[in-house]
Protein backbone atom coordinates (compact mmCIF):
# COMPACT_ATOMS: atom_id res chain seq x y z
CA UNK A 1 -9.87 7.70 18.69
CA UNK A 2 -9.41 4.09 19.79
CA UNK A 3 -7.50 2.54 16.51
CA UNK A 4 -7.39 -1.63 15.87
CA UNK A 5 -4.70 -1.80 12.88
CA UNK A 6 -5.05 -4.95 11.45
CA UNK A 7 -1.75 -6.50 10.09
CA UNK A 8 0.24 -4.18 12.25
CA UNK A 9 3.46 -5.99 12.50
CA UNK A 10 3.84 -5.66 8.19
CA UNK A 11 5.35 -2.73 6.33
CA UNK A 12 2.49 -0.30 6.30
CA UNK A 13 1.35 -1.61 9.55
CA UNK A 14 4.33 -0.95 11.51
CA UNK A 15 4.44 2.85 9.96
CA UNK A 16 0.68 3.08 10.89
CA UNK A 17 1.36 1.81 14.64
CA UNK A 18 4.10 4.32 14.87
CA UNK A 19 2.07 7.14 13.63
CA UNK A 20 -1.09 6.49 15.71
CA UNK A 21 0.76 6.18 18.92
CA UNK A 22 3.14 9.53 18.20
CA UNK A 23 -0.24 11.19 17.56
CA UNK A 24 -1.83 9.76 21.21
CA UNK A 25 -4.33 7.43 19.97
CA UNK A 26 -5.05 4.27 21.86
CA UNK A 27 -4.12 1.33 19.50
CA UNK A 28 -3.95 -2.27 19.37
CA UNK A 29 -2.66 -3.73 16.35
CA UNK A 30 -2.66 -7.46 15.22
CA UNK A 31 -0.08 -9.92 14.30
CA UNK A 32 -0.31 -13.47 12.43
CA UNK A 33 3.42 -14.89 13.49
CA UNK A 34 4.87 -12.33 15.89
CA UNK A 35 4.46 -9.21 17.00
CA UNK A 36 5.85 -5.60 16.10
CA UNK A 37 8.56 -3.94 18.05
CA UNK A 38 6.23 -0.70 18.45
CA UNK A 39 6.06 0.31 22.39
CA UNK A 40 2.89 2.16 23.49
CA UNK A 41 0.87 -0.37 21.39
CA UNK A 42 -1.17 -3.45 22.38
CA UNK A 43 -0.23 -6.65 20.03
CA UNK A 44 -2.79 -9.04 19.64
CA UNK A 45 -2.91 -12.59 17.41
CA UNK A 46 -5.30 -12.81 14.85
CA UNK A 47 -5.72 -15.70 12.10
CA UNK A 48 -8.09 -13.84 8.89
CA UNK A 49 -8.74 -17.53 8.09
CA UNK A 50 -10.21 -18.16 11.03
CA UNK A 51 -14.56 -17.37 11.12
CA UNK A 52 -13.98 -16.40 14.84
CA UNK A 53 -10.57 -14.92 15.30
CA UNK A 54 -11.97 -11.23 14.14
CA UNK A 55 -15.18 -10.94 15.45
CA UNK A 56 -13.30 -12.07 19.09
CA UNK A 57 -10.62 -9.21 18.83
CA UNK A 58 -12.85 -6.96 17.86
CA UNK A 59 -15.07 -7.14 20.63
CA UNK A 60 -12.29 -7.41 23.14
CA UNK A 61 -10.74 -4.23 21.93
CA UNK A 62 -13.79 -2.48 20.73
CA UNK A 63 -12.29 0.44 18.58
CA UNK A 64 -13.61 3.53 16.90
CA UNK A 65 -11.82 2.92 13.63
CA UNK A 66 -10.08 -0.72 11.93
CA UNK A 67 -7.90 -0.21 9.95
CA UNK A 68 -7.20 -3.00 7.56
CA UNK A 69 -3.59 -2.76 6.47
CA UNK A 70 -2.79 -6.89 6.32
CA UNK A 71 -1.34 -8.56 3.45
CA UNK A 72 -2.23 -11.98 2.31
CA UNK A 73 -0.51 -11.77 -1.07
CA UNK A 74 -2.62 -14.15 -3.58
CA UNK A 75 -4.32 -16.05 -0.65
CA UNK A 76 -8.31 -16.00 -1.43
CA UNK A 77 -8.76 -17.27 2.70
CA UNK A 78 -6.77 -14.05 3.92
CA UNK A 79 -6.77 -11.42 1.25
CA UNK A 80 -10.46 -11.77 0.07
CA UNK A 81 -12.23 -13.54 2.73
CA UNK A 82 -10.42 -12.11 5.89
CA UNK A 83 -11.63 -8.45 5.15
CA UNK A 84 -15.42 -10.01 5.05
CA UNK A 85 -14.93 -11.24 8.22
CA UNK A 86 -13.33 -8.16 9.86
CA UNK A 87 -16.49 -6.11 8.24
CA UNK A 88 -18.78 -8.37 9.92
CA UNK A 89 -17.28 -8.02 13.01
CA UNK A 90 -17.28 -4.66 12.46
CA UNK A 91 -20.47 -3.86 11.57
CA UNK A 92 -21.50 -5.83 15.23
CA UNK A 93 -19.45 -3.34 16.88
CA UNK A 94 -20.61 -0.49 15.11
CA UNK A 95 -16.77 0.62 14.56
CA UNK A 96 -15.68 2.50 11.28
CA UNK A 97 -13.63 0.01 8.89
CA UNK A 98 -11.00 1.66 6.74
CA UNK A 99 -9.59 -1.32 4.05
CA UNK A 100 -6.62 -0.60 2.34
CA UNK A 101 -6.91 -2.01 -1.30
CA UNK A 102 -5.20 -1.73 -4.86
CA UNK A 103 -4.44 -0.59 -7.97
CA UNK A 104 -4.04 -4.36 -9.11
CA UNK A 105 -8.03 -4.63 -8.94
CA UNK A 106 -7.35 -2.74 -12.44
CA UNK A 107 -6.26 -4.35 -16.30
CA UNK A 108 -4.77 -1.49 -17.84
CA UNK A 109 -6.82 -2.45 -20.71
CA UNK A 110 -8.74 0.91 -20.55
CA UNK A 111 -9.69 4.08 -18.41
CA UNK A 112 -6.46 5.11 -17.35
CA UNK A 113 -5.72 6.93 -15.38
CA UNK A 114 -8.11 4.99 -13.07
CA UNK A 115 -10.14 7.39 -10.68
CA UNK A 116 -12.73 6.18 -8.04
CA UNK A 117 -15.36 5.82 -10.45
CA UNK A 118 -14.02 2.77 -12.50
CA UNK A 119 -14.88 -0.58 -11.87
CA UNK A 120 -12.67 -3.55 -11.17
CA UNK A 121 -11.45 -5.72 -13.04
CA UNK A 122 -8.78 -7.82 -12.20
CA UNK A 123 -6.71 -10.45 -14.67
CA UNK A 124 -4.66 -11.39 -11.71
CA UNK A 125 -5.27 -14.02 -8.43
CA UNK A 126 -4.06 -11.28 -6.51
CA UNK A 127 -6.22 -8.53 -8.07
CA UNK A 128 -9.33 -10.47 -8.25
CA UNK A 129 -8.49 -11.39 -4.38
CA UNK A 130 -8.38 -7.35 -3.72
CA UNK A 131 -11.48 -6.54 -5.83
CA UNK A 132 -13.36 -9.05 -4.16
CA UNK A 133 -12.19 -7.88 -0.53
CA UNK A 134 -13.75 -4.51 -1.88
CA UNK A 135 -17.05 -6.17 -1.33
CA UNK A 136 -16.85 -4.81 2.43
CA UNK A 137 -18.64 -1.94 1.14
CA UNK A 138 -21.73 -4.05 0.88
CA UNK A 139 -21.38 -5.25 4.18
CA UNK A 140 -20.71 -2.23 6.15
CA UNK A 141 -21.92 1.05 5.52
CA UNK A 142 -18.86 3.03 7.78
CA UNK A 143 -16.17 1.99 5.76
CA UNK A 144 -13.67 3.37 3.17
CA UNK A 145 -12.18 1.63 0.70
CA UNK A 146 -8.40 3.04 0.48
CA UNK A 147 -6.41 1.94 -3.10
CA UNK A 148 -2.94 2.43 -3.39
CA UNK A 149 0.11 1.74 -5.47
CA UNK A 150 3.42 0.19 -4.98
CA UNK A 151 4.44 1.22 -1.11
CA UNK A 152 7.99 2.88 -0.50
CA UNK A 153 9.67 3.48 2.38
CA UNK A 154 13.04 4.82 3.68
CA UNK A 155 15.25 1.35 2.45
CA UNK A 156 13.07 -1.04 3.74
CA UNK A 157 10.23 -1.93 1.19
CA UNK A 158 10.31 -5.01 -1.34
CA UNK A 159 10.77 -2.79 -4.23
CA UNK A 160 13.84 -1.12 -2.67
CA UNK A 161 15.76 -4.02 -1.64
CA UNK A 162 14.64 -5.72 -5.03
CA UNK A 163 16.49 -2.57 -6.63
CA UNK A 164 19.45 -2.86 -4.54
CA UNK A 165 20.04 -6.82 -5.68
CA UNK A 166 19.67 -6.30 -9.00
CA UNK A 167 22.05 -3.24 -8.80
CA UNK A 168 24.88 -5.30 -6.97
CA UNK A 169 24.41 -8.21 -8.87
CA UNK A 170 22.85 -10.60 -6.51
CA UNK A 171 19.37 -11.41 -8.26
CA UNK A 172 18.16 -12.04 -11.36
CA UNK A 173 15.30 -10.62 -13.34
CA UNK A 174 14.57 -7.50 -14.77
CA UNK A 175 12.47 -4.09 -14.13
CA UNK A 176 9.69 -3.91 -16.58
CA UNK A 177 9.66 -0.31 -18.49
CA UNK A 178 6.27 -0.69 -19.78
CA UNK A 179 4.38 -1.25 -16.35
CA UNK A 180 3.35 2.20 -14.92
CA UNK A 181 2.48 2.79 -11.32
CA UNK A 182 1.99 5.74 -8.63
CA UNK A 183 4.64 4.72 -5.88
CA UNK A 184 3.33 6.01 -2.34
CA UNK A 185 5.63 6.65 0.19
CA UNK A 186 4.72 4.46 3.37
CA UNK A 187 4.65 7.67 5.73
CA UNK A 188 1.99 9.82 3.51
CA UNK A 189 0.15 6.77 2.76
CA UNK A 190 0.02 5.83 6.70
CA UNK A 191 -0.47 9.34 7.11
CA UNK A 192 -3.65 9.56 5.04
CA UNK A 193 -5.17 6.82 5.96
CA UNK A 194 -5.38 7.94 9.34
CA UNK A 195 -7.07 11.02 8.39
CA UNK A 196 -9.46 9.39 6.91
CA UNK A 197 -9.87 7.39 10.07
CA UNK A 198 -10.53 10.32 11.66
CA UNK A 199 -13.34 11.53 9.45
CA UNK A 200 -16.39 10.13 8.62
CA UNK A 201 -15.96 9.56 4.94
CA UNK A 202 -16.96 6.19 3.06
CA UNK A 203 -16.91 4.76 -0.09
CA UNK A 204 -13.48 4.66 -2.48
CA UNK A 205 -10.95 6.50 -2.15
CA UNK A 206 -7.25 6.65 -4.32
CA UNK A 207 -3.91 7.15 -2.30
CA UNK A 208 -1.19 7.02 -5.14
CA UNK A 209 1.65 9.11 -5.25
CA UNK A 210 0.78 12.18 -7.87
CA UNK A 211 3.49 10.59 -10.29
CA UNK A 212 3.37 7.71 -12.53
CA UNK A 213 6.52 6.16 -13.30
CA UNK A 214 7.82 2.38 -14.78
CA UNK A 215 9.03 0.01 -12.56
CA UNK A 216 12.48 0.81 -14.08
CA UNK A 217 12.15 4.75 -13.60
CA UNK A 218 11.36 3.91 -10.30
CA UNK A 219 14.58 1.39 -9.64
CA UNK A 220 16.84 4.44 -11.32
CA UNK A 221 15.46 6.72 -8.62
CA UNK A 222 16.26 4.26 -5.83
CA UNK A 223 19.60 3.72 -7.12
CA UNK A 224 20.35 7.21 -7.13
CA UNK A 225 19.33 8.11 -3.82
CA UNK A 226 20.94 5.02 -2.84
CA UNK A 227 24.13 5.49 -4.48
CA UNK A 228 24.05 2.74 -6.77
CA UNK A 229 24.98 2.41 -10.41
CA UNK A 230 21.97 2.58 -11.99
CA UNK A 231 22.75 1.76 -15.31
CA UNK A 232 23.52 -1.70 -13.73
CA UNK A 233 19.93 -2.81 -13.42
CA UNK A 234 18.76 -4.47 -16.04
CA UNK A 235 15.42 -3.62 -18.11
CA UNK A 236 12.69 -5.66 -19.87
CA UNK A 237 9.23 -5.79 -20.96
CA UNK A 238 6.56 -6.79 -18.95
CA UNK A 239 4.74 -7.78 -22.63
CA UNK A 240 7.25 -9.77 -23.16
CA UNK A 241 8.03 -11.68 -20.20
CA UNK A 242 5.98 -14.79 -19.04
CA UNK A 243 4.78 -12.51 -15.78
CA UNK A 244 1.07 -11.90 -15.97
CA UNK A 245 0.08 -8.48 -15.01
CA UNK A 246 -1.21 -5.21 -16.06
CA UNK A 247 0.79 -2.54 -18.12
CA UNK A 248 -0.70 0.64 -17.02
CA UNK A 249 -2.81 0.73 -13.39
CA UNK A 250 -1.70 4.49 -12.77
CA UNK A 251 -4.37 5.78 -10.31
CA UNK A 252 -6.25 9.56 -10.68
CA UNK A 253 -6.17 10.20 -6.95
CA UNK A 254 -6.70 13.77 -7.59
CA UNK A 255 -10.23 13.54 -6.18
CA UNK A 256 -9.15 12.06 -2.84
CA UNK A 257 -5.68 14.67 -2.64
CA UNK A 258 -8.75 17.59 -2.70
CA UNK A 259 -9.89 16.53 0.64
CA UNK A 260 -6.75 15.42 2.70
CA UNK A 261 -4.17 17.73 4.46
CA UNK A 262 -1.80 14.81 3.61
CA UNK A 263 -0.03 15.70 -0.08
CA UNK A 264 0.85 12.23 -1.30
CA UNK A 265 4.14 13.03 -3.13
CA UNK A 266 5.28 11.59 -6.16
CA UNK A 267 8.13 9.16 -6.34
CA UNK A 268 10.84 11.95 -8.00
CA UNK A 269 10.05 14.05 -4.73
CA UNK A 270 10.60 11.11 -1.57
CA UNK A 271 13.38 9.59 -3.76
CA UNK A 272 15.23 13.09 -4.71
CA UNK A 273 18.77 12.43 -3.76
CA UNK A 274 20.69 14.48 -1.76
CA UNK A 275 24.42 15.61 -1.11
CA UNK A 276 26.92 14.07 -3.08
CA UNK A 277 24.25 11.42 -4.57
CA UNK A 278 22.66 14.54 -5.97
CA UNK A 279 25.45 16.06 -7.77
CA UNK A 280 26.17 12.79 -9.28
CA UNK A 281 22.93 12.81 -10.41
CA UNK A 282 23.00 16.26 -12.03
CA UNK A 283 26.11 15.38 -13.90
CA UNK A 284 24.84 11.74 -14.87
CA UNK A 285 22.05 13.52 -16.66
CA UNK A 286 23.92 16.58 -18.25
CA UNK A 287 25.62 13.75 -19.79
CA UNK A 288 23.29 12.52 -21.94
């Protein structure tokens, strides 16, 4: 299986590149400033913004599978128009397209949890970016639509080193406990979205972790495993704050768990501590 991972020098990129080459499969992945570090992998530039950037790697690399893992934040030209243009290109090439999307295409306002049935609706730039990206389906019969959560990793995600400055007393702000998520862990997520590469599968699909926790619950797990005071980092409400966003975008991906070997763990599973961070743990809570 000949694998094109788009944004393969980001967070979930660089975890996809490093699966797909330990499991043997040709890959070229794509950059927009500067290539991974990942040997055994093929970096190529590519510009989402640009009309013929996609359709030009594409061709030159002509893949089995694209997968879509790049991240343009709030940026309609990248985040909702880029994935058009990779679909396209796709299509031309008659190469499967797997997009990776997210629970922010959701209000919270109702259906929750959200399975693959509900329909977008976004009340953020980011979210309506996402939902409109989603529109690939439309263009391209061979794809999958992949929505996840908030992506975790081993240290090196946002969230983590967001946890760690507010712990140690280097950043402001607070962690909202009335916005509920499924954290992912970047390995199963990479993990399942290369089985589904290697089906034949379309349509949506969920990939949260099988846990819904507050951004706060979350931080207190971090910290723990971490070793860091969590009773240091400081708490708020999202309903409160002047930060837009939904409250509750857990995801039901109960449907999509049924047909992957991949289990797609819960946050209080990846981020159980261990050793002495454990026991410190136990006793924090027999505490209370």
């Amino acid at each position: 299986m000949t694998l094109l991972i788009v944004g393969g020098s980001g967070f979930l990129g660089t975890e996809l590149v490093r699966q797909a080459v330990s499991a043997g499969h040709p890959t070229d992945a794509t950059y927009t400033t500067r290539p991974g570090t990942a040997p055994g992998v093929t970096w190529r530039s590519l510009d989402l913004r640009d009309p013929g950037s996609a359709e030009a790697v594409v061709a030159e690399v002509n893949p089995r599978v694209i997968v879509n893992a790049s991240s343009g934040g709030a940026d309609w030209a990248v985040t909702a128009e880029g994935p058009v243009r990779l679909a396209i290109a796709a299509a031309k090439a008659g190469c499967r397209m797997i997009h990776v999307s997210s629970d922010a295409v959701f209000s919270g306002k109702s259906h929750v949890p959200y399975d693959e049935h509900c329909k977008p609706d976004p009340i953020t730039p980011y979210g309506a970016a996402k939902a409109a990206a989603e529109t690939v389906l439309l263009l391209h019969p061979d794809t999958a639509v992949a929505r996840t959560s908030l992506i975790i990793g081993d240290g090196q995600s946002e969230h983590e080193r967001t946890v760690h400055e507010l712990a140690t007393g280097t950043r402001e702000g607070v962690l909202f406990t009335d916005d509920f998520r499924c954290p992912v862990h970047v390995g199963d997520l990479a993990a399942a979205l290369l089985e589904l590469a290697s089906g034949d599968t379309t349509g949506v699909h969920h990939l949260g972790g099988n846990r819904a926790l507050s951004r706060h619950e979350l931080g207190v797990l971090i910290a723990r495993r971490d070793g860091l005071d969590a009773s240091r980092l400081p708490t708020g409400l999202r309903a409160d704050s002047t930060l837009s966003g939904p409250l509750d975008i857990r995801l039901d991906s109960r449907s999509t768990q049924r047909k992957l070997r991949t289990t797609l763990r819960g946050a209080h599973q990846f981020l159980a501590p261990t050793g002495l961070n454990a026991a410190a743990g136990a006793d924090e809570i027999a505490d209370r």
